[in-house]
N, C-alpha and C. Protein backbone atom coordinates (compact mmCIF):
# COMPACT_ATOMS: atom_id res chain seq x y z
N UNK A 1 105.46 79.38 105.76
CA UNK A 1 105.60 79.27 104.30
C UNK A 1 107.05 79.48 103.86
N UNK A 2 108.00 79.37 104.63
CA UNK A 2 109.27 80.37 104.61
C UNK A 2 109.70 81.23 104.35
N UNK A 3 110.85 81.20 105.13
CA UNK A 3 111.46 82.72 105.20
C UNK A 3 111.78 83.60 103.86
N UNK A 4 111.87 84.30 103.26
CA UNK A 4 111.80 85.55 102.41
C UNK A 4 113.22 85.62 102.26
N UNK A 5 113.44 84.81 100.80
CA UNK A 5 115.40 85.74 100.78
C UNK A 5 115.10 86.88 100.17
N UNK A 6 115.84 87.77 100.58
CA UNK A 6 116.33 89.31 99.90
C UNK A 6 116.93 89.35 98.99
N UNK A 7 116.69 90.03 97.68
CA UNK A 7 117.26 90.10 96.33
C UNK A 7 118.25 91.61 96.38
N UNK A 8 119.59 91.42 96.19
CA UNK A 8 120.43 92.42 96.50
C UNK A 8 119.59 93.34 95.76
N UNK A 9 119.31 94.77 96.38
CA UNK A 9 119.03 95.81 95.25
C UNK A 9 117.78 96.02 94.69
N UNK A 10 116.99 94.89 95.81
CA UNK A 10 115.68 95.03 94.53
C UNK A 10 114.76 96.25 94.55
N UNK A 11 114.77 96.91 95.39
CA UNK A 11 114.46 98.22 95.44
C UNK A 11 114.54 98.88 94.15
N UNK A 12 115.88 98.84 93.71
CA UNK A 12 116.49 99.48 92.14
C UNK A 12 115.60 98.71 91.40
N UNK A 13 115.74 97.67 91.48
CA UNK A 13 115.29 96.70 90.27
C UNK A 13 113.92 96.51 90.03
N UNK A 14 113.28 96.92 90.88
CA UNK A 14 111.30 96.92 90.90
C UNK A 14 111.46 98.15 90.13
N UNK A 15 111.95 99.15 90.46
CA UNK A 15 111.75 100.76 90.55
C UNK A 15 111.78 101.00 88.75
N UNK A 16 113.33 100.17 88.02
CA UNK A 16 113.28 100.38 86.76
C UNK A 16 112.62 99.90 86.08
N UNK A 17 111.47 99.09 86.62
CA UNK A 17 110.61 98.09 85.64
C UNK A 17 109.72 99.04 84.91
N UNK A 18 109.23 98.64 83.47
CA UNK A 18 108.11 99.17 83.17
C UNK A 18 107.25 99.18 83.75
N UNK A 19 106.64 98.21 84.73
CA UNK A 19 105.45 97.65 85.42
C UNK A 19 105.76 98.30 87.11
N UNK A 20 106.74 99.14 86.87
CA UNK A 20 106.31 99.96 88.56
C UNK A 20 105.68 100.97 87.64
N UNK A 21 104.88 101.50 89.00
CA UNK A 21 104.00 103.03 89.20
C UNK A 21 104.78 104.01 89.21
N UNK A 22 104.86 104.62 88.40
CA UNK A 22 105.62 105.68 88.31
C UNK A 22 105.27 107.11 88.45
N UNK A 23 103.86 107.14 87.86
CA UNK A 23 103.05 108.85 87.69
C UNK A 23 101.86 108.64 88.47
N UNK A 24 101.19 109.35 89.59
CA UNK A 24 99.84 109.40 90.02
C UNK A 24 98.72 108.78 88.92
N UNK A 25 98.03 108.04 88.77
CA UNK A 25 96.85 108.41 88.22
C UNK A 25 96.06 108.97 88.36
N UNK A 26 95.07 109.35 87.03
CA UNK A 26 93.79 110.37 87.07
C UNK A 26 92.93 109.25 87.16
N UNK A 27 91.92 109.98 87.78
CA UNK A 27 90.46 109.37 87.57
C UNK A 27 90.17 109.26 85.96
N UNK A 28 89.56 108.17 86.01
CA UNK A 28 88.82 108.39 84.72
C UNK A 28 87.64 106.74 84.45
N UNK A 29 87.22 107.12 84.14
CA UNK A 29 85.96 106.17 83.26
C UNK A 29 86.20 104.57 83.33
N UNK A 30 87.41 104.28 83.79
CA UNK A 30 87.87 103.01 83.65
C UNK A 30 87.87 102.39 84.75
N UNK A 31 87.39 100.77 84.80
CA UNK A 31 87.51 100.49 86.03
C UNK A 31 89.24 99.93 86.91
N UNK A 32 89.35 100.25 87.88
CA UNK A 32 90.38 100.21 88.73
C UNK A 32 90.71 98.97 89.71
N UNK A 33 91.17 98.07 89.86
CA UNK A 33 91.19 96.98 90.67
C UNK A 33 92.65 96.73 91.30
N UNK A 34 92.54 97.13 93.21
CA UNK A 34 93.73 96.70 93.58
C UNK A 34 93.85 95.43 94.57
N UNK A 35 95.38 95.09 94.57
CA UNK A 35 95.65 93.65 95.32
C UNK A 35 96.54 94.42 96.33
N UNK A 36 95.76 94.26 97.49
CA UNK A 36 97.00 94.74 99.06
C UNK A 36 97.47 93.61 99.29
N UNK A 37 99.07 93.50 98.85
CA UNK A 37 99.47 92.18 99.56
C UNK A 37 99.96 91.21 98.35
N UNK A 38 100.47 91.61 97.35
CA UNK A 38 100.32 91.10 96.00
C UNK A 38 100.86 89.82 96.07
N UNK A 39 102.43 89.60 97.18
CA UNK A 39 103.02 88.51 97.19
C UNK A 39 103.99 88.34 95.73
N UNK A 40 104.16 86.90 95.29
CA UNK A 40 104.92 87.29 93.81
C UNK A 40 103.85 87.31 92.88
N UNK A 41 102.47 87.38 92.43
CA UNK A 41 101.86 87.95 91.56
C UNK A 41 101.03 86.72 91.15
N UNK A 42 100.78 85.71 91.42
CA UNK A 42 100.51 85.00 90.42
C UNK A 42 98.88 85.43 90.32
N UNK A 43 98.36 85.71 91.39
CA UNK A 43 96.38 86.12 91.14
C UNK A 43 96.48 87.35 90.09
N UNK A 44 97.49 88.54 90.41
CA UNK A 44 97.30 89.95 89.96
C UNK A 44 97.39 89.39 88.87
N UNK A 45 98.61 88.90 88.37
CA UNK A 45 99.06 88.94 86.81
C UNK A 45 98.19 88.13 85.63
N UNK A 46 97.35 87.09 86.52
CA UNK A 46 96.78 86.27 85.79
C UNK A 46 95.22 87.13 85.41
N UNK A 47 94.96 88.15 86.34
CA UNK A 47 93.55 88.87 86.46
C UNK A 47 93.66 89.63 85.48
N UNK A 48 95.16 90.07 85.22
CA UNK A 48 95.64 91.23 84.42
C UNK A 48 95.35 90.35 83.35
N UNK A 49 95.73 89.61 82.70
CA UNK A 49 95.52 88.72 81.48
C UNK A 49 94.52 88.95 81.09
N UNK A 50 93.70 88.04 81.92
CA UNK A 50 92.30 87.68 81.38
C UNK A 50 91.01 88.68 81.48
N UNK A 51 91.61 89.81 81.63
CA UNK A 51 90.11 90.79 82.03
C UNK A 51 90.95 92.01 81.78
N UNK A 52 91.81 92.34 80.29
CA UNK A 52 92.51 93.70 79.75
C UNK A 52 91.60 94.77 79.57
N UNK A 53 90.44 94.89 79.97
CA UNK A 53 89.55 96.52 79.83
C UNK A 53 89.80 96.73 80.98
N UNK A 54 90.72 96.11 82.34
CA UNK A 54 90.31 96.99 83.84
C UNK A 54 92.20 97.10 84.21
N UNK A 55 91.98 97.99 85.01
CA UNK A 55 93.45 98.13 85.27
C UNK A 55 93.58 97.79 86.55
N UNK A 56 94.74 96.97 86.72
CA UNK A 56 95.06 96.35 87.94
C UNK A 56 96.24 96.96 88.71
N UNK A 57 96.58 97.17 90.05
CA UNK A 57 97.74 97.50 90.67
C UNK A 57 98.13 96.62 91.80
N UNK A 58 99.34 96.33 91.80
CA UNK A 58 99.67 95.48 92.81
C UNK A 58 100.18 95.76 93.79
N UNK A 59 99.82 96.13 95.14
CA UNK A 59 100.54 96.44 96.47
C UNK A 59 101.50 95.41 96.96
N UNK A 60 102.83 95.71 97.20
CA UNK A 60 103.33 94.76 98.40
C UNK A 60 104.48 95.33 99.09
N UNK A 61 104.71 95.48 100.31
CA UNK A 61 106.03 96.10 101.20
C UNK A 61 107.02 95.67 101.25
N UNK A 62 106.97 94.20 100.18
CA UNK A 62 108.24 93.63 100.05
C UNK A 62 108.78 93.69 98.75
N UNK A 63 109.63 94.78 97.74
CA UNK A 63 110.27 94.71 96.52
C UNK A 63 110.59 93.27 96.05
N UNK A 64 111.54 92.86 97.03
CA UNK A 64 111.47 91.29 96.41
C UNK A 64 110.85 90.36 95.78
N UNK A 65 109.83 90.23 96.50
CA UNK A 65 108.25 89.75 95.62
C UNK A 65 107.97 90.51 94.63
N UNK A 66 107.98 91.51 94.70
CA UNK A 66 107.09 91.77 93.43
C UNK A 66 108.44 91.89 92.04
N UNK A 67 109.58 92.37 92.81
CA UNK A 67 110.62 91.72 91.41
C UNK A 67 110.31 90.14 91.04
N UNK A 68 109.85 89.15 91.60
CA UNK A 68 109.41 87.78 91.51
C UNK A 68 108.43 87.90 90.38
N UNK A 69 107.69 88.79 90.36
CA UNK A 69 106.22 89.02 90.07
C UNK A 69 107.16 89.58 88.65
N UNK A 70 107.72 90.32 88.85
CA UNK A 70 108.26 90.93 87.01
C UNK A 70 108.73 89.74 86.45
N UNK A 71 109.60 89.39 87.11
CA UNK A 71 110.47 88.21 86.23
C UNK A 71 109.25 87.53 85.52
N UNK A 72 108.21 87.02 86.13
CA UNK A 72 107.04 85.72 85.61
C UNK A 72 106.41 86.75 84.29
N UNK A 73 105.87 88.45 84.67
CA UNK A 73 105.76 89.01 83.70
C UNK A 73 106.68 89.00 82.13
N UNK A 74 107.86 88.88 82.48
CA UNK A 74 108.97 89.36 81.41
C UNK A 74 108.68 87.65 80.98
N UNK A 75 108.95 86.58 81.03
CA UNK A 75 108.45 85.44 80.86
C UNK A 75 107.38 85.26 79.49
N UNK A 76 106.21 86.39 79.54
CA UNK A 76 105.37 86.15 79.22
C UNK A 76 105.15 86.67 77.64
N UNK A 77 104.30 85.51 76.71
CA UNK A 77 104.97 86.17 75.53
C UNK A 77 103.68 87.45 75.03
N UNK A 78 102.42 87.45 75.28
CA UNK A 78 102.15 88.79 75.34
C UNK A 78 101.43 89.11 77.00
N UNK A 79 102.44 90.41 77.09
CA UNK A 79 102.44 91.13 78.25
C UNK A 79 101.15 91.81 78.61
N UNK A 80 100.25 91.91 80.10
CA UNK A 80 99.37 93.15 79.86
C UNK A 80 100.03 94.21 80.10
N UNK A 81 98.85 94.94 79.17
CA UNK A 81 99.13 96.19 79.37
C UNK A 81 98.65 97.18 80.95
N UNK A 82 97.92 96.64 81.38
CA UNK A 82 96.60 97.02 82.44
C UNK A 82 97.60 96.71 84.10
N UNK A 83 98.62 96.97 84.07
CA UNK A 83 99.25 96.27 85.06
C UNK A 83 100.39 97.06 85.85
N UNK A 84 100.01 97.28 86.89
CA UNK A 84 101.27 98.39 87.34
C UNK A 84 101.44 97.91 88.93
N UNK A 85 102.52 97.87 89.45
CA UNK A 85 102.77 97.49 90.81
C UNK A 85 103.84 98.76 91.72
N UNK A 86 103.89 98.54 93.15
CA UNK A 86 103.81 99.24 93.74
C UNK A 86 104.47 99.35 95.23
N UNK A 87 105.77 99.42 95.53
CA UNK A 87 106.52 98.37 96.73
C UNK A 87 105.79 99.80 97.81
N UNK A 88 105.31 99.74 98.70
CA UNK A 88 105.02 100.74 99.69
C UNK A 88 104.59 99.37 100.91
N UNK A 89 104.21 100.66 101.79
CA UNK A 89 103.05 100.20 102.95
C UNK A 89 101.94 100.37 102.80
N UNK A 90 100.71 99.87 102.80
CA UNK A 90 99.45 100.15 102.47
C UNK A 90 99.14 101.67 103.08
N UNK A 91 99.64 102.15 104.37
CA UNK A 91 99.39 103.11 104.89
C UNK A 91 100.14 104.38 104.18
N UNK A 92 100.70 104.15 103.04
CA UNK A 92 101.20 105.45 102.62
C UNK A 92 100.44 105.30 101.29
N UNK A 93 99.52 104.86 100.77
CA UNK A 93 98.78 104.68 99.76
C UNK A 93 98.54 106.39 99.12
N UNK A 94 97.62 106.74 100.07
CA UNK A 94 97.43 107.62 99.32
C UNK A 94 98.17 109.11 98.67
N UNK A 95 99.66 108.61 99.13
CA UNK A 95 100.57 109.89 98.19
C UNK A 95 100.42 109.14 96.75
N UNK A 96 100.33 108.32 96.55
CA UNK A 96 100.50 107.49 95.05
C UNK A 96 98.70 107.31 94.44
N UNK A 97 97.80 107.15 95.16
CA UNK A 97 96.74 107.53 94.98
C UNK A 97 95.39 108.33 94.84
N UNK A 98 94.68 108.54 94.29
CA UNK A 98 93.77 109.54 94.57
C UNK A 98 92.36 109.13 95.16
N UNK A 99 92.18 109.87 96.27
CA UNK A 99 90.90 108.93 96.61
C UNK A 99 89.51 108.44 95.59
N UNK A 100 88.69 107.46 96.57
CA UNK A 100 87.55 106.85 96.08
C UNK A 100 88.03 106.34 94.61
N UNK A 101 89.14 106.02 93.90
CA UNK A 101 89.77 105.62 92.70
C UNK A 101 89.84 103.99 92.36
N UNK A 102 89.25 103.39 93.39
CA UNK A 102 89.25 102.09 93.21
C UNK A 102 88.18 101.70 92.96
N UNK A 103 87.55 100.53 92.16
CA UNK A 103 86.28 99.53 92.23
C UNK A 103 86.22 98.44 92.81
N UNK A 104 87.48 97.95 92.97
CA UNK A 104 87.60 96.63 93.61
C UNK A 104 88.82 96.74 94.66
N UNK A 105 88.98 95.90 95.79
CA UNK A 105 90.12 95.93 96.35
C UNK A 105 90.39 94.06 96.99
N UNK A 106 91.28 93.78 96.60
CA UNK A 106 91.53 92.49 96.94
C UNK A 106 92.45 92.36 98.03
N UNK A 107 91.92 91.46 99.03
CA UNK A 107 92.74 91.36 100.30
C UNK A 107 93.08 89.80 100.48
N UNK A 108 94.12 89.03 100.37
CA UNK A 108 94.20 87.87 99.43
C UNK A 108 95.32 87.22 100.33
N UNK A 109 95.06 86.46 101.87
CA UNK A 109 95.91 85.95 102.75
C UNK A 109 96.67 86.63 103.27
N UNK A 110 96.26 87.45 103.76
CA UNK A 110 97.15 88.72 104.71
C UNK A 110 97.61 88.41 106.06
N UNK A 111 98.64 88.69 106.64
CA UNK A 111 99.03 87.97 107.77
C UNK A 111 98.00 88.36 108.64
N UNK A 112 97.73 87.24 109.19
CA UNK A 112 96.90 87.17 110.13
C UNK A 112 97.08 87.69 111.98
N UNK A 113 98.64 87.84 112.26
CA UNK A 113 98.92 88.61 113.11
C UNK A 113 97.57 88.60 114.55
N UNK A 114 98.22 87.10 115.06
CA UNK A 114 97.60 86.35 115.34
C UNK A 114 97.24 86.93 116.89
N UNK A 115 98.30 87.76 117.42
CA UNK A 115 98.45 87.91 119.14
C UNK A 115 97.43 89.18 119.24
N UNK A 116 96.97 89.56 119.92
CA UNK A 116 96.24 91.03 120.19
C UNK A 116 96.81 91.99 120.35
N UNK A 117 97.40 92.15 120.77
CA UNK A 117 98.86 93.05 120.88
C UNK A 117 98.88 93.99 119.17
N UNK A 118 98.84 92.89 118.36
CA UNK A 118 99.45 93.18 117.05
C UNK A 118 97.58 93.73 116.20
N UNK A 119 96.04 94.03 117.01
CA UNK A 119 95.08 93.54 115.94
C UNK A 119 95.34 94.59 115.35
N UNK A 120 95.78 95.76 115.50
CA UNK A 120 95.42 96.93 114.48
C UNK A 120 96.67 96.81 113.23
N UNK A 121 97.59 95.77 113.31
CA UNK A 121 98.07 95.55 112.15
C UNK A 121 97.36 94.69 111.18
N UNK A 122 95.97 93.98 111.44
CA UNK A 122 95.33 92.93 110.39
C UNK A 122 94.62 94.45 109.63
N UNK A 123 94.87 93.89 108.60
CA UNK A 123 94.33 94.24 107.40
C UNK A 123 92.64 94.47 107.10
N UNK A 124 92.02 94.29 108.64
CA UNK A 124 90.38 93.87 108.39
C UNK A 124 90.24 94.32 109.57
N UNK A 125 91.39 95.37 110.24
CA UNK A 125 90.96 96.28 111.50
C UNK A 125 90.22 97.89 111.29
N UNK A 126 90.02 98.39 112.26
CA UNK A 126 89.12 99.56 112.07
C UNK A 126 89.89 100.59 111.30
N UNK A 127 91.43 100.78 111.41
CA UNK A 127 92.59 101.38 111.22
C UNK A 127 92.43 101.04 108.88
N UNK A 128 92.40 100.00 108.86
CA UNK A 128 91.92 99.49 107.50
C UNK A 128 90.67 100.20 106.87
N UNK A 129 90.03 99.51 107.62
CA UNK A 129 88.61 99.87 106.82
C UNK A 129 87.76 101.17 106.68
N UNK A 130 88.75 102.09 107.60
CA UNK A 130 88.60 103.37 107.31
C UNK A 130 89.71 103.74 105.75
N UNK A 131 90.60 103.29 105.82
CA UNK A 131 91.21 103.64 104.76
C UNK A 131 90.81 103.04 103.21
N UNK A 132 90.40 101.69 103.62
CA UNK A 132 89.09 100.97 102.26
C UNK A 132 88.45 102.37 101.90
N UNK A 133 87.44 102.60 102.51
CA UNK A 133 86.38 103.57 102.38
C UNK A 133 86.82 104.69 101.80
N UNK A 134 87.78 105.14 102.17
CA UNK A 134 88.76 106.33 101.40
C UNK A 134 89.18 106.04 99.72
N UNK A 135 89.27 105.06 99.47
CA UNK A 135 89.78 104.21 98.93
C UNK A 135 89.14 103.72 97.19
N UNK A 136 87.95 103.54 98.19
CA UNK A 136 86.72 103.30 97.37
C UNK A 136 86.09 104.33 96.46
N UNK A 137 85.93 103.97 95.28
CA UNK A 137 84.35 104.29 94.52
C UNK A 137 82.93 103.78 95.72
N UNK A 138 81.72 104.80 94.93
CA UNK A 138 80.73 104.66 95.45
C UNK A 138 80.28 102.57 95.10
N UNK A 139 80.16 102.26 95.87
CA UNK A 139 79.54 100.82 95.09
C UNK A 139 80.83 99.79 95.33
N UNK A 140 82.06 100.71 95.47
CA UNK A 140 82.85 99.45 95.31
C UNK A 140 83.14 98.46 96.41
N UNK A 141 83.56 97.32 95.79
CA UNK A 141 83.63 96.10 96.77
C UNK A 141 85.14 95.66 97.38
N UNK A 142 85.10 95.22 98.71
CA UNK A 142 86.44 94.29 98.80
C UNK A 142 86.13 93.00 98.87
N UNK A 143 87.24 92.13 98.73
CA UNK A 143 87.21 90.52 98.72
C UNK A 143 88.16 90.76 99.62
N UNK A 144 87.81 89.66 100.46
CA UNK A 144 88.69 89.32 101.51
C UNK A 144 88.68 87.41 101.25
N UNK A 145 90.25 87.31 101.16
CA UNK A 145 89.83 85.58 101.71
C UNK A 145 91.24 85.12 102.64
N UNK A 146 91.17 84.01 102.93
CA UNK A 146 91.94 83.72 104.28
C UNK A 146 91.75 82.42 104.50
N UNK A 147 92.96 81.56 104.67
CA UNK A 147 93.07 79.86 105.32
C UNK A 147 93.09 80.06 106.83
N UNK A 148 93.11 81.23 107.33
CA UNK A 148 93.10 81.24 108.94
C UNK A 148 91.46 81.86 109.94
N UNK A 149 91.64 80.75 110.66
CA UNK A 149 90.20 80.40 111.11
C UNK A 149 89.70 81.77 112.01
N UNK A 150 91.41 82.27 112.59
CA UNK A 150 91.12 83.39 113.54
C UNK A 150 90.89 84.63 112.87
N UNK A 151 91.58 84.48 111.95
CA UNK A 151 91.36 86.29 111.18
C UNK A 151 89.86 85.91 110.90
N UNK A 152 89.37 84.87 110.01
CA UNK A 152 88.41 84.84 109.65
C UNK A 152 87.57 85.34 110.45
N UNK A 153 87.34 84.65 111.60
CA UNK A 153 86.01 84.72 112.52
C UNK A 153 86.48 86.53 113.18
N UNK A 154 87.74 86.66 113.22
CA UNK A 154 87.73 88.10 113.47
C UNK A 154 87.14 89.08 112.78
N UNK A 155 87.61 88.31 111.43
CA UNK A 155 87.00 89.79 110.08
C UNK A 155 85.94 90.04 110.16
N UNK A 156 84.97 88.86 109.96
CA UNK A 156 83.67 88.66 110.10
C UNK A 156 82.45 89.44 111.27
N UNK A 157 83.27 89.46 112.07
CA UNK A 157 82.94 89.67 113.44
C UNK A 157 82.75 91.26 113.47
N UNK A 158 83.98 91.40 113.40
CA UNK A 158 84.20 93.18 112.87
C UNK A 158 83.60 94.00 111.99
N UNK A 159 83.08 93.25 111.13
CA UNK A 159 83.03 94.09 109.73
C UNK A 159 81.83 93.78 110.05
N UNK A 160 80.63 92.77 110.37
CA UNK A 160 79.49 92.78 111.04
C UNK A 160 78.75 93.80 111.87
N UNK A 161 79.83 94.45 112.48
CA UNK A 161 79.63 95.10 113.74
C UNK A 161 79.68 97.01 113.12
N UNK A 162 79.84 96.71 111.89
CA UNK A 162 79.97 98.11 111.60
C UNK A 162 78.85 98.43 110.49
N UNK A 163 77.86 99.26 111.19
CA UNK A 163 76.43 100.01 110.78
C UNK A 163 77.19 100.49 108.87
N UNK A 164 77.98 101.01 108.78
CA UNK A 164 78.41 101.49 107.18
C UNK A 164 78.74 100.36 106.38
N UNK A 165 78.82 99.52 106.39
CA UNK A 165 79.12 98.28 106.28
C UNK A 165 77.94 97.00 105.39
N UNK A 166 77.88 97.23 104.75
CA UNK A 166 77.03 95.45 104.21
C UNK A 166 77.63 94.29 103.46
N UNK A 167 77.43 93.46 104.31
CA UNK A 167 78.63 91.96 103.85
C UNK A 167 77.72 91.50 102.48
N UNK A 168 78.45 91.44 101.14
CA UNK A 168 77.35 91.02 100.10
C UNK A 168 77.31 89.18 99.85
N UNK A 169 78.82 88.85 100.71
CA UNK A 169 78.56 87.18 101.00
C UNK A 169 79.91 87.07 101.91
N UNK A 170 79.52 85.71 102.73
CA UNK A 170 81.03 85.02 103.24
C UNK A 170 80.64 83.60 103.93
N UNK A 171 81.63 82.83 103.65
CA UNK A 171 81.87 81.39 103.58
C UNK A 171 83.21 80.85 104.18
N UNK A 172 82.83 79.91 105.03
CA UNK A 172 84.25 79.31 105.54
C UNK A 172 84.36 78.57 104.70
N UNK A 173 83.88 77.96 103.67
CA UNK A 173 84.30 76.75 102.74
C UNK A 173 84.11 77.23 101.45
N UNK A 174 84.86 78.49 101.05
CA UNK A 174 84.77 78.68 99.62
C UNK A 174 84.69 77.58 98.32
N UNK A 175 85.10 76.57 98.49
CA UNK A 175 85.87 75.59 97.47
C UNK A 175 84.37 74.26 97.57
N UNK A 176 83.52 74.44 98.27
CA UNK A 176 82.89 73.91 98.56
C UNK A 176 81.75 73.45 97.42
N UNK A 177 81.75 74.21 96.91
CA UNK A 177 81.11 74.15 95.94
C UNK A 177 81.42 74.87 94.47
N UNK A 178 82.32 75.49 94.48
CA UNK A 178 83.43 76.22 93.84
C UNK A 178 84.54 74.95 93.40
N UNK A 179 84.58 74.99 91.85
CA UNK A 179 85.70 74.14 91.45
C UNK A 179 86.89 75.28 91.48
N UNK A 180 88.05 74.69 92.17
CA UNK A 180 89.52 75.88 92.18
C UNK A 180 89.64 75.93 90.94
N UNK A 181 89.83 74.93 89.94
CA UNK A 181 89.94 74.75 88.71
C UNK A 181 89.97 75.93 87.60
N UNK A 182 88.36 76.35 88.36
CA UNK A 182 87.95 77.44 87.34
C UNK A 182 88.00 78.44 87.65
N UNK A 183 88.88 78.91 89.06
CA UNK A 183 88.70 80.41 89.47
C UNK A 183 90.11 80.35 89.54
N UNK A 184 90.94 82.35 89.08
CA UNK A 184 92.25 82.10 89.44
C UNK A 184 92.43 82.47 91.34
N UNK A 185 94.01 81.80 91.24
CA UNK A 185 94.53 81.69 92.59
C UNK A 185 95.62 82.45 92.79
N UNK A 186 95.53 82.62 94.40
CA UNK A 186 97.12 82.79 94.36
C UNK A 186 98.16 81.87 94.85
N UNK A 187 99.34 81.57 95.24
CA UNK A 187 100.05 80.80 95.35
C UNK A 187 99.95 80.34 96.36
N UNK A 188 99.65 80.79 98.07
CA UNK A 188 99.35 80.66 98.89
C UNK A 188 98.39 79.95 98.74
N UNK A 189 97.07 80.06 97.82
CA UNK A 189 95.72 79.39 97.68
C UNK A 189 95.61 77.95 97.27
N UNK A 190 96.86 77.48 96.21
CA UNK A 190 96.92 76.81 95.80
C UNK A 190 97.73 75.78 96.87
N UNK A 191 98.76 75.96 97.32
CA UNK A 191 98.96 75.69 99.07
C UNK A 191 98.14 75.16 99.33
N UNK A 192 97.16 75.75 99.94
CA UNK A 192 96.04 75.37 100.92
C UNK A 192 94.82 74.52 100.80
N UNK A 193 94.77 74.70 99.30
CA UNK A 193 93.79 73.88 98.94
C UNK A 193 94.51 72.62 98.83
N UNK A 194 95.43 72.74 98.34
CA UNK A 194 96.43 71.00 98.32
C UNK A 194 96.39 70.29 99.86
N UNK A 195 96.53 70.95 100.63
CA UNK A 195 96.91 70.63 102.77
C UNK A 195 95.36 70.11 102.86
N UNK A 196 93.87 70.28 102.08
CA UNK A 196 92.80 70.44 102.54
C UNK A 196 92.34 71.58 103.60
N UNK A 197 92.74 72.71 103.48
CA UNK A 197 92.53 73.78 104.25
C UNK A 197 91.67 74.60 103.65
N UNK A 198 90.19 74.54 104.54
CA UNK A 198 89.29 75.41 103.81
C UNK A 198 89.44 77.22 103.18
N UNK A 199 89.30 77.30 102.38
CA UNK A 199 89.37 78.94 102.04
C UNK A 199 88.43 79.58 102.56
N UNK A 200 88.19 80.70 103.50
CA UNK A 200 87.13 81.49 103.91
C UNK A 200 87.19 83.03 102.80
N UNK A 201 86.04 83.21 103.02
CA UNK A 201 86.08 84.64 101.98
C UNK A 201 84.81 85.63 102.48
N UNK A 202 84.80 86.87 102.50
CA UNK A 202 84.24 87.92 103.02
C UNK A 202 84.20 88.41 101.56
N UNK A 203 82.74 89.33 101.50
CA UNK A 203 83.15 90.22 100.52
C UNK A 203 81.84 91.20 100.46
N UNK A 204 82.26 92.41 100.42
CA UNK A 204 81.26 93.47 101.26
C UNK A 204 81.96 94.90 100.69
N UNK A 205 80.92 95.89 101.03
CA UNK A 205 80.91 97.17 100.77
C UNK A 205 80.29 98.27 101.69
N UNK A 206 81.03 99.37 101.15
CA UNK A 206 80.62 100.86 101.98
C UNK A 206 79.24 101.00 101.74
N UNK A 207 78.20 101.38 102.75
CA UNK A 207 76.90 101.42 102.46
C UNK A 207 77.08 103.27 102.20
């Protein structure tokens, strides 16, 4: 998809945004929805729009992107409010979080980290889905989706195989019956559906 230029500084420049995380949140009454992997924003920001009673956060380990992701925000002529992002590693989550604080968690073309060598870096390894679970509200769900055939049949495979675990659906041909039209995307998605590359999607919870 190419290579990633580096934005001098963007470290600074995510950090002063209104839209970084700045204070822990509390629990409270409201529902919570995060994106591991935010990329430059276009699913988060558009979710943030259209669904302002839930609060959204955007994960990504790359500042760059998600300064991408402000700029399209600042762009916009009314801003949400429900919207906060977040440059880390997924694995340091929880100094910035408090557990079981999520309802939703979106996992949205994650490198697929293809060699074996590398599985406990996919995002849908045991190393993960212990930290989902941490992660989670009682009830809550992840979405997983993916243009790659191997993570897929990996995720699937895995997350099958685990007794705590109930898959509530998954499809190698999301779009199949699904107009893209009417669901938002992310940029990658929109990619793929253009190449004819089926979308697969998982989506399941802590029993």
């Amino acid at each position: 998809m190419g290579r990633l230029r580096k934005i001098k500084n963007d470290i600074d420049l995510v950090k002063n945004s209104d839209y970084y995380l700045k204070t822990i949140p509390v629990p409270n009454n409201e529902l919570n929805y995060l994106e591991i992997g935010m990329g430059k924003g276009n699913f988060i920001i558009n979710m943030a729009v259209n669904n302002p009673e839930i609060n959204f956060y955007g994960l990504d380990k790359f500042p760059t992107v998600i300064f991408k992701a402000i700029k399209k925000l600042n762009k916009l002529e009314n801003k949400p409010k429900n919207l906060k992002f977040l440059a880390i590693d997924v694995s340091d989550i929880f100094e910035y979080f408090p557990k079981n604080f999520f309802h939703k968690i979106f996992l949205n073309f994650s490198d697929p980290w293809p060699k074996k060598r590398h599985e406990k870096r996919r995002l849908t390894s045991d190393t993960y889905l212990k930290l989902y679970k941490d992660l989670l509200t009682k009830d809550g769900i992840i979405q997983f989706k993916t243009d790659n055939d191997g993570l897929y049949a990996y995720s699937l495979e895995n997350i099958q195989a685990k007794k705590d675990i109930e898959i509530i659906e998954f499809t190698n041909n999301l779009y199949a019956k699904l107009n893209p039209e009417d669901c938002i995307l992310t940029e990658y998605e929109k990619k793929f559906i253009g190449m004819d590359i089926p979308i697969k999607l998982i989506s399941f919870k802590f029993k």
